[in-house]
C-alpha atoms as a PDB file:
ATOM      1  CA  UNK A   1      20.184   4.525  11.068  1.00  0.00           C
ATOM      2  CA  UNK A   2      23.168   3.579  13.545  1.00  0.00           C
ATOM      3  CA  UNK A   3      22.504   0.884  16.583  1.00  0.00           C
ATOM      4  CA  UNK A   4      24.765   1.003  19.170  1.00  0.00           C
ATOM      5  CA  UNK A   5      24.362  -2.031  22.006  1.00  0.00           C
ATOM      6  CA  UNK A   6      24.874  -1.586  25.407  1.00  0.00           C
ATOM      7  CA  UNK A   7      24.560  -4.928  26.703  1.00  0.00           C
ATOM      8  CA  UNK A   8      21.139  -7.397  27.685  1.00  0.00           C
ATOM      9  CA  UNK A   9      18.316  -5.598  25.937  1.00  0.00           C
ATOM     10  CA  UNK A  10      19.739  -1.967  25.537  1.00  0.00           C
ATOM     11  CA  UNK A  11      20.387  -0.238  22.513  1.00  0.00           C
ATOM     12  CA  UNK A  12      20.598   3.590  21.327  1.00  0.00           C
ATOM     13  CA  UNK A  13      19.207   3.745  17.394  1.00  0.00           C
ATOM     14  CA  UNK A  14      20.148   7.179  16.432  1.00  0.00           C
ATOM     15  CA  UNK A  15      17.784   7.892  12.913  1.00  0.00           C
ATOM     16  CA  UNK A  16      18.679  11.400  11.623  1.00  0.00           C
ATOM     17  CA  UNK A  17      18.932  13.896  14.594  1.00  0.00           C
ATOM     18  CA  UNK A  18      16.656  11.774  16.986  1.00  0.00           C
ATOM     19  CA  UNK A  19      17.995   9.552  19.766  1.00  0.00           C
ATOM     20  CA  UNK A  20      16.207   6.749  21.136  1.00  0.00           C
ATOM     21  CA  UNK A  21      17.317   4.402  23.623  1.00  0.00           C
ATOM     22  CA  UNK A  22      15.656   0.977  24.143  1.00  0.00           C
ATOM     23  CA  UNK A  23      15.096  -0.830  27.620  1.00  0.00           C
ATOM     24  CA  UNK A  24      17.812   0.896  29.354  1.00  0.00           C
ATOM     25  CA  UNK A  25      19.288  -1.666  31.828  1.00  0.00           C
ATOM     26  CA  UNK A  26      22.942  -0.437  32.187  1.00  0.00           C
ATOM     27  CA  UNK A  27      23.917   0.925  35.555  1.00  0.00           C
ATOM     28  CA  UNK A  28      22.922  -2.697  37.284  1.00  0.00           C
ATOM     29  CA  UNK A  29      24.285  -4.962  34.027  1.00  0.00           C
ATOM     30  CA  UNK A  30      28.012  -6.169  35.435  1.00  0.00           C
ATOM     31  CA  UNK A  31      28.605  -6.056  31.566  1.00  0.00           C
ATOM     32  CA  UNK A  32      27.911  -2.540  30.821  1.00  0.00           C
ATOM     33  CA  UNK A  33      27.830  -0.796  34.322  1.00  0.00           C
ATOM     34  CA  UNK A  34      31.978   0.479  33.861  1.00  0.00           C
ATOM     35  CA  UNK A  35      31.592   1.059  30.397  1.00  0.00           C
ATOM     36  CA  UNK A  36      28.883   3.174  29.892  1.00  0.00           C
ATOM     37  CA  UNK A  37      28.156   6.353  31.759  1.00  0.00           C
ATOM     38  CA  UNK A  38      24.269   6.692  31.698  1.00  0.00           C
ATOM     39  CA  UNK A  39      24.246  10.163  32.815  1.00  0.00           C
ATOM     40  CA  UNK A  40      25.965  11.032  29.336  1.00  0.00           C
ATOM     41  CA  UNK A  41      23.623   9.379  26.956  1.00  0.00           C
ATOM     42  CA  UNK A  42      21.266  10.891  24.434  1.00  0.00           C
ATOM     43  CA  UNK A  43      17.659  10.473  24.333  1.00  0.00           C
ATOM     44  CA  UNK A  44      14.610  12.110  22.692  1.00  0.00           C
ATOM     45  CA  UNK A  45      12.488   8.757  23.260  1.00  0.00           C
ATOM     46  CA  UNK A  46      12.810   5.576  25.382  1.00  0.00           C
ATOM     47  CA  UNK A  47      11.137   2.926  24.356  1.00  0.00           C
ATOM     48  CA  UNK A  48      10.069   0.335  26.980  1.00  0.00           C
ATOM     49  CA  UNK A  49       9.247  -3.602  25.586  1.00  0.00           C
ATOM     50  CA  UNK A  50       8.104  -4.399  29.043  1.00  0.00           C
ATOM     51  CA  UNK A  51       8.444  -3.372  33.108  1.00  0.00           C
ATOM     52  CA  UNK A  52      10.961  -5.743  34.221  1.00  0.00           C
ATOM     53  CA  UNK A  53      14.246  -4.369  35.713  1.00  0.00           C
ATOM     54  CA  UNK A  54      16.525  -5.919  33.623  1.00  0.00           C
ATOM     55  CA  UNK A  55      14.678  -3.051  31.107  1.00  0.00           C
ATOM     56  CA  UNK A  56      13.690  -0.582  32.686  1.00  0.00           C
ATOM     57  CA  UNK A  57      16.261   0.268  35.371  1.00  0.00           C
ATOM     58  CA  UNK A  58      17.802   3.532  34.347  1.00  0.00           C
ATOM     59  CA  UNK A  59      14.820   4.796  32.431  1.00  0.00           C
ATOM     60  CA  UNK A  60      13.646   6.904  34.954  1.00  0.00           C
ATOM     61  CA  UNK A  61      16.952   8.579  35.821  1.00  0.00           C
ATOM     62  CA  UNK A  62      17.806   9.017  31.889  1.00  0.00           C
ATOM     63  CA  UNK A  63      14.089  10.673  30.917  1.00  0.00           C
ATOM     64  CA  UNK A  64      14.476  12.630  33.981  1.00  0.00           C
ATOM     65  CA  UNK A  65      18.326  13.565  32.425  1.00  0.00           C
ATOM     66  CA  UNK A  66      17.379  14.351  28.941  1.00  0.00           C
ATOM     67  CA  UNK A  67      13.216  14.893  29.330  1.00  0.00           C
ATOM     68  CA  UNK A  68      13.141  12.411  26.909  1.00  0.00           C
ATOM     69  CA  UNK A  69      10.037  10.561  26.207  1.00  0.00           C
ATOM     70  CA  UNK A  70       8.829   7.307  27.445  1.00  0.00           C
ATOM     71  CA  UNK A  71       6.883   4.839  24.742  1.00  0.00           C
ATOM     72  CA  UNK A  72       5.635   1.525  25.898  1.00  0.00           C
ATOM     73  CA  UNK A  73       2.239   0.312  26.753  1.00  0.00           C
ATOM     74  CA  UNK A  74      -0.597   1.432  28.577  1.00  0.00           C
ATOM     75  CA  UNK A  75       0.400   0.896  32.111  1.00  0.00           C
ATOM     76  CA  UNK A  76       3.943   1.650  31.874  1.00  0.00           C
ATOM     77  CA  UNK A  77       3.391   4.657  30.380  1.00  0.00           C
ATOM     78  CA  UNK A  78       0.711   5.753  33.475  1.00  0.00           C
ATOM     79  CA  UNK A  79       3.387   4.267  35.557  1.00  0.00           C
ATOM     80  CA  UNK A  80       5.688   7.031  34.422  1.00  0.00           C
ATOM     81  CA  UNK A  81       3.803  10.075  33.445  1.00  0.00           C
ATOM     82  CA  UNK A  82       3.046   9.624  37.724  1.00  0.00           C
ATOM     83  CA  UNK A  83       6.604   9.995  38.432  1.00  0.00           C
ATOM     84  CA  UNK A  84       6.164  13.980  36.231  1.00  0.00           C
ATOM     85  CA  UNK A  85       7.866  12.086  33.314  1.00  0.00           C
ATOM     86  CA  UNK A  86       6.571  12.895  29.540  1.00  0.00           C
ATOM     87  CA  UNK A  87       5.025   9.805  27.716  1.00  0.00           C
ATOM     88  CA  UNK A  88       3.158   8.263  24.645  1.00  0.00           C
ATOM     89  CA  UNK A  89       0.972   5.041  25.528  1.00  0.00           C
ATOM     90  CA  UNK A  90       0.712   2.659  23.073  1.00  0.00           C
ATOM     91  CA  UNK A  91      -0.962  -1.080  22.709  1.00  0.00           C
ATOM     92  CA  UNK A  92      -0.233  -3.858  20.957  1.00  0.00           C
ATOM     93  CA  UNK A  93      -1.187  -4.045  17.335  1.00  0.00           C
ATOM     94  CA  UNK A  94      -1.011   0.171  17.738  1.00  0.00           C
ATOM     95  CA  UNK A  95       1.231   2.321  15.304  1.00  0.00           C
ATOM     96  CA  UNK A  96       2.279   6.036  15.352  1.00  0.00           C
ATOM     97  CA  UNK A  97       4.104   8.032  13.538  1.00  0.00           C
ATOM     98  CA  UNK A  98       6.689   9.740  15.645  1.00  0.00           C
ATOM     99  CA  UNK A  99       9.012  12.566  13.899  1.00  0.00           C
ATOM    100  CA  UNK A 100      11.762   9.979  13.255  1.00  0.00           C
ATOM    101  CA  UNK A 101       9.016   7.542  11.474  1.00  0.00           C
ATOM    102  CA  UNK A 102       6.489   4.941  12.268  1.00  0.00           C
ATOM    103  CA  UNK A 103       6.392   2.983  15.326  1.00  0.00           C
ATOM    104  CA  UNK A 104       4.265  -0.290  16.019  1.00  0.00           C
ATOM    105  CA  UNK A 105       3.955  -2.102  18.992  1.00  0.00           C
ATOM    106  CA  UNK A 106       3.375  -5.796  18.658  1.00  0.00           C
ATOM    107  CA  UNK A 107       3.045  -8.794  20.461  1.00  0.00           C
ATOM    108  CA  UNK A 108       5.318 -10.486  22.740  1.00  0.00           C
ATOM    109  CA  UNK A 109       4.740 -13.833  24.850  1.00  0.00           C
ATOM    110  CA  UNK A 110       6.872 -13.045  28.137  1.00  0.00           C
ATOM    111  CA  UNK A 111       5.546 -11.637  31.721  1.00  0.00           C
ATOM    112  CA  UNK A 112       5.876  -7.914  32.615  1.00  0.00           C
ATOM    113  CA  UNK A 113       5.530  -6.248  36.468  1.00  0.00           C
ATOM    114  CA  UNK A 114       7.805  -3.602  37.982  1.00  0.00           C
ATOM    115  CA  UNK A 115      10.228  -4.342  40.916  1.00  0.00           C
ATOM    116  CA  UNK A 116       7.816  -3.175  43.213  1.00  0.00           C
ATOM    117  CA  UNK A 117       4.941  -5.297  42.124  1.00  0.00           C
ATOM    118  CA  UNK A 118       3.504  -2.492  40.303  1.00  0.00           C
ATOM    119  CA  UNK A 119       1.781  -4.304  36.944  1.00  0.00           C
ATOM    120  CA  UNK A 120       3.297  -3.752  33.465  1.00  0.00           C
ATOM    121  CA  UNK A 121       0.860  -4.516  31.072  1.00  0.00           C
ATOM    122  CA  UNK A 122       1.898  -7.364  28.238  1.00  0.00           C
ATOM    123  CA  UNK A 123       4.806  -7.086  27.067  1.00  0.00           C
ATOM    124  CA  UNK A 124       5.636  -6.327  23.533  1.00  0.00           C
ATOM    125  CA  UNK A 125       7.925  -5.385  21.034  1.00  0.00           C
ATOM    126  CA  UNK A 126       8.478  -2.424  18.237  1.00  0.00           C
ATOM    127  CA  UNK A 127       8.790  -2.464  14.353  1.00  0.00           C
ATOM    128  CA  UNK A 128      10.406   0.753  13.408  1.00  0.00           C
ATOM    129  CA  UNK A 129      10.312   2.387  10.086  1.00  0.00           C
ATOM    130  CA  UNK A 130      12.606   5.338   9.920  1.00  0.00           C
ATOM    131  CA  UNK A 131      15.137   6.841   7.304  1.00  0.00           C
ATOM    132  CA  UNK A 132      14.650   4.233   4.513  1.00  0.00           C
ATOM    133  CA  UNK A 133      15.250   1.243   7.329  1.00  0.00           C
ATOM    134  CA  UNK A 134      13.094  -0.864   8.964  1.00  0.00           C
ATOM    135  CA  UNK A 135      14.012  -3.060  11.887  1.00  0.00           C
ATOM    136  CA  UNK A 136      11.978  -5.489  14.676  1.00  0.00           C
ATOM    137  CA  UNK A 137      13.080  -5.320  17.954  1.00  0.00           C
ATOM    138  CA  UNK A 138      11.781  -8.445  19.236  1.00  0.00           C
ATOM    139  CA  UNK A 139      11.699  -7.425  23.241  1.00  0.00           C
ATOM    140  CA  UNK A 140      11.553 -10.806  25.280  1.00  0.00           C
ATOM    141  CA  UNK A 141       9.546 -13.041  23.930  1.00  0.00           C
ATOM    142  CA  UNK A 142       8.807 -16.815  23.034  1.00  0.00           C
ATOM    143  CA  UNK A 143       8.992 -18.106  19.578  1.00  0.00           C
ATOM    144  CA  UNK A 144       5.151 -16.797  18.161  1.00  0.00           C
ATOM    145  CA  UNK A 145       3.066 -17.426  15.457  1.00  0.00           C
ATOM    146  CA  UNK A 146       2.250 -13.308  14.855  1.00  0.00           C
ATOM    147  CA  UNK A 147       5.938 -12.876  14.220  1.00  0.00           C
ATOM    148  CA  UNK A 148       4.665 -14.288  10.672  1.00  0.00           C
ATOM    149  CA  UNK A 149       2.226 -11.162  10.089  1.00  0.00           C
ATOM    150  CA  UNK A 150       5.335  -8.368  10.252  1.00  0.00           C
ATOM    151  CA  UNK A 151       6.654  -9.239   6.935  1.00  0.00           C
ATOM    152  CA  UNK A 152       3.151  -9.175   5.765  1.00  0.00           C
ATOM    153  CA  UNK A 153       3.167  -5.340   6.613  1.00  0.00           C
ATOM    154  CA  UNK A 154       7.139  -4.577   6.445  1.00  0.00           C
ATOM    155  CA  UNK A 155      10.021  -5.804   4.481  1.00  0.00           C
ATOM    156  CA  UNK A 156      12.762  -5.655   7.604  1.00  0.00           C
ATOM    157  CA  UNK A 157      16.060  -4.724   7.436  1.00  0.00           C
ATOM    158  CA  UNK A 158      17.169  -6.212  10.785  1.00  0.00           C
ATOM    159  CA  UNK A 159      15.970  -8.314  13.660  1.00  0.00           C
ATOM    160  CA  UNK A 160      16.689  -7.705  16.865  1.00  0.00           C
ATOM    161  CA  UNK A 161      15.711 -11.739  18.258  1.00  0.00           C
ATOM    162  CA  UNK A 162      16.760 -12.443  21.934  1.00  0.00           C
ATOM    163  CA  UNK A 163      18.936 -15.293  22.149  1.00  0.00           C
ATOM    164  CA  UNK A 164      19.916 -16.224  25.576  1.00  0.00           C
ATOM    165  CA  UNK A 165      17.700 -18.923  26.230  1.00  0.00           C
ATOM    166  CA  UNK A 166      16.039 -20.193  29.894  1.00  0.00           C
ATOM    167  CA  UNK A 167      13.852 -17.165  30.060  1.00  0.00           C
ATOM    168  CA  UNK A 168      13.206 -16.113  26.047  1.00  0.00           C
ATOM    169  CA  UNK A 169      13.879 -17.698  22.902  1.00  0.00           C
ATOM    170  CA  UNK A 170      17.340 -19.460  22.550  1.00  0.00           C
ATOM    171  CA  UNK A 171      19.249 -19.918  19.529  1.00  0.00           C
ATOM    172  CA  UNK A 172      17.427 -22.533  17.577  1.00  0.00           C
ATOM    173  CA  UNK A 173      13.817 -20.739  17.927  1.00  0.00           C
ATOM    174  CA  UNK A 174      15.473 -17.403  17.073  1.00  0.00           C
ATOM    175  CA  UNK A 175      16.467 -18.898  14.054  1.00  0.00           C
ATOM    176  CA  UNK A 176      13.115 -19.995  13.152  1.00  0.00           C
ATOM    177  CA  UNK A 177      11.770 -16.533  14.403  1.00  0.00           C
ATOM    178  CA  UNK A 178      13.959 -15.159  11.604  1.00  0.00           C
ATOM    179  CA  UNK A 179      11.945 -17.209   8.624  1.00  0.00           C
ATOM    180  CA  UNK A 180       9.284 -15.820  10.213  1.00  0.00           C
ATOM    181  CA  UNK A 181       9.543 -11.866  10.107  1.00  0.00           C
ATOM    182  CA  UNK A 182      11.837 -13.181   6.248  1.00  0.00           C
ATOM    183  CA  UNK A 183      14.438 -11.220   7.601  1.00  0.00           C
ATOM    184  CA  UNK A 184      18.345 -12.959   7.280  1.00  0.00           C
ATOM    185  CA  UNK A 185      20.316 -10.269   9.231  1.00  0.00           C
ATOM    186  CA  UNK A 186      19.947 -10.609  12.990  1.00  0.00           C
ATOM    187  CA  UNK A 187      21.239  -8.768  15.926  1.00  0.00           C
ATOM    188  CA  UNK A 188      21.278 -11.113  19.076  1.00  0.00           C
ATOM    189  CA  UNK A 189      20.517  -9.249  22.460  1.00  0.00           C
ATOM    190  CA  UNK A 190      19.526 -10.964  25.960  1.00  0.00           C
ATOM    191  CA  UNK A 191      22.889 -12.917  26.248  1.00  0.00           C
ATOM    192  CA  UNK A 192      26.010 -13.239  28.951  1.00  0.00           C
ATOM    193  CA  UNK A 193      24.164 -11.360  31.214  1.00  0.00           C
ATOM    194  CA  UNK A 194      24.150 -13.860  33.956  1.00  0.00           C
ATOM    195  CA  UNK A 195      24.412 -17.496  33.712  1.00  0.00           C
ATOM    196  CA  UNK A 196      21.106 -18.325  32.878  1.00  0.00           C
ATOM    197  CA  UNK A 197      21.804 -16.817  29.735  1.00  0.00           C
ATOM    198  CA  UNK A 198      25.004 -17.631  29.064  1.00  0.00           C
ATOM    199  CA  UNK A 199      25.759 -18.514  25.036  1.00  0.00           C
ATOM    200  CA  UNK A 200      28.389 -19.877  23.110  1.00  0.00           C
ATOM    201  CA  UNK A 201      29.135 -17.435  20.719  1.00  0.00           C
ATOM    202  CA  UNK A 202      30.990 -19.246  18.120  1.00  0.00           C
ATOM    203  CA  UNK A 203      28.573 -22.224  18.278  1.00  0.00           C
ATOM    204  CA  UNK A 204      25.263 -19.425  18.159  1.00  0.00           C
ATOM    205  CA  UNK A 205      27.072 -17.399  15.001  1.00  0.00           C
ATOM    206  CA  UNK A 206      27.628 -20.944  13.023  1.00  0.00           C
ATOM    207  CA  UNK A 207      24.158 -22.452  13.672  1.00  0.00           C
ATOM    208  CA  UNK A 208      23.047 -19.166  11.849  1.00  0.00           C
ATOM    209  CA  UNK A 209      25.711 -19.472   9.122  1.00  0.00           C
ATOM    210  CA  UNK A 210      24.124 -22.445   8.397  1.00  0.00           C
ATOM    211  CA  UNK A 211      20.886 -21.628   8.170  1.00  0.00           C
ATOM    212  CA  UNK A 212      21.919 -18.820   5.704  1.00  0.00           C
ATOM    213  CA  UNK A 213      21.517 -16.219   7.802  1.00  0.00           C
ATOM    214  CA  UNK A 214      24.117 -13.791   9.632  1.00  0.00           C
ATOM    215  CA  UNK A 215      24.213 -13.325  13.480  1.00  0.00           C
ATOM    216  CA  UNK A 216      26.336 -10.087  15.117  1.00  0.00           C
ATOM    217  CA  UNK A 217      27.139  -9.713  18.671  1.00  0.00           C
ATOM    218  CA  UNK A 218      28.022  -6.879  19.391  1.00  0.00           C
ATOM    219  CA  UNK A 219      30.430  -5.583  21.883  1.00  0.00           C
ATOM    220  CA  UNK A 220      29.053  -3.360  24.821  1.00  0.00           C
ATOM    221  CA  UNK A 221      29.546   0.346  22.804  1.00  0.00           C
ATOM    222  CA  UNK A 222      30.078  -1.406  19.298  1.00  0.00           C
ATOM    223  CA  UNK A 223      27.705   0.191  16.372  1.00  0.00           C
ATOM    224  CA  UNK A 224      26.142  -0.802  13.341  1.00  0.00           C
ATOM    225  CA  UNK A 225      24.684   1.517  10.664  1.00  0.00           C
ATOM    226  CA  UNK A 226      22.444   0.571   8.208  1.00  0.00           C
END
């Protein structure tokens, strides 16, 4: 499984031959926007945590680009399959098994609505079981209770915790969200962005250390495999 991170909330998790791209904010991200050329990404599925723009942007344009398709909840998924895009609706607590493995959508504690007011359902986030690896890709969120049921149901991998503060979890919760899904290897996202969300990178990767557990930030195009 390789996880490549293109800056907020978006990622491309390449397990096997599939592509997937999460929350595909890129073309309006001053972070990303030069570096990464959406029109020349790969995608078989998008998955969508929740409707805001900072998300969703360039999910439309991509699906549309690669007829991949769109996985998120109820209403986002109606939201696009009106637009003539392909989808699979899912709901929280939900689980499918997709032909690159099992997919489960699970709670979040954030808001969710499209630019235009359109309403997004709750927003929520994925545990992902493919090739041998299993990772939690925490979408925004609070610091939650149900975090403690994943490890319950799956021994994870990675953790993909937002980080950025002001509008999700900052630093400190993430690091409690970690004991909670017992998983030591975290992958911040929802950082730098703007300056809201603004971290201290070198303060964020000790305050992990300490805690026993390792933090990456990644560069925009930098990869993991695992």
């Amino acid at each position: 499984m390789k996880i490549t991170f293109y800056g907020q909330n978006s990622l491309a998790i390449q397990i096997g031959d599939t592509h997937l791209l999460v929350d595909p904010f890129i073309s309006g991200n001053p972070l990303s926007k030069d570096q990464v050329d959406i029109h020349s990404l790969k995608a078989d599925y998008i998955l969508l945590t929740h409707a805001h723009q900072n998300h969703t942007l360039d999910a439309e344009t991509i699906a549309k680009n690669t007829n991949a398709i769109i996985v998120s909840n109820f209403e986002i998924a109606n939201y696009y399959e009106a637009k003539g895009i392909s989808v699979h609706s899912m709901n929280h607590g939900g689980s499918w098994e997709f032909d690159f493995g099992k997919v489960k959508y699970v709670n979040a504690i954030h808001t969710s609505s499209f630019p235009d007011g359109t309403y997004g359902g709750q927003p929520g986030g994925f545990v992902i079981e493919g090739e041998h690896k299993n990772i939690y890709i925490a979408g925004d969120t609070a610091l939650t209770m149900d975090m403690k049921l994943i490890p319950l149901q799956t021994e994870l991998d990675l953790a993909i915790l937002p980080i950025g503060d002001n509008y999700t979890m900052g630093i400190d919760d993430a690091i409690l969200a970690s004991d909670f899904v017992k998983c030591d290897k975290i992958l911040g996202v929802h950082y730098d962005t703007f300056g809201y969300i603004e971290i201290n990178h070198e303060e964020a990767k000790r305050k992990f250390y300490d805690a026993g557990k390792d933090l990456m930030l990644l560069d925009i195009g930098e990869s993991i495999e695992l």
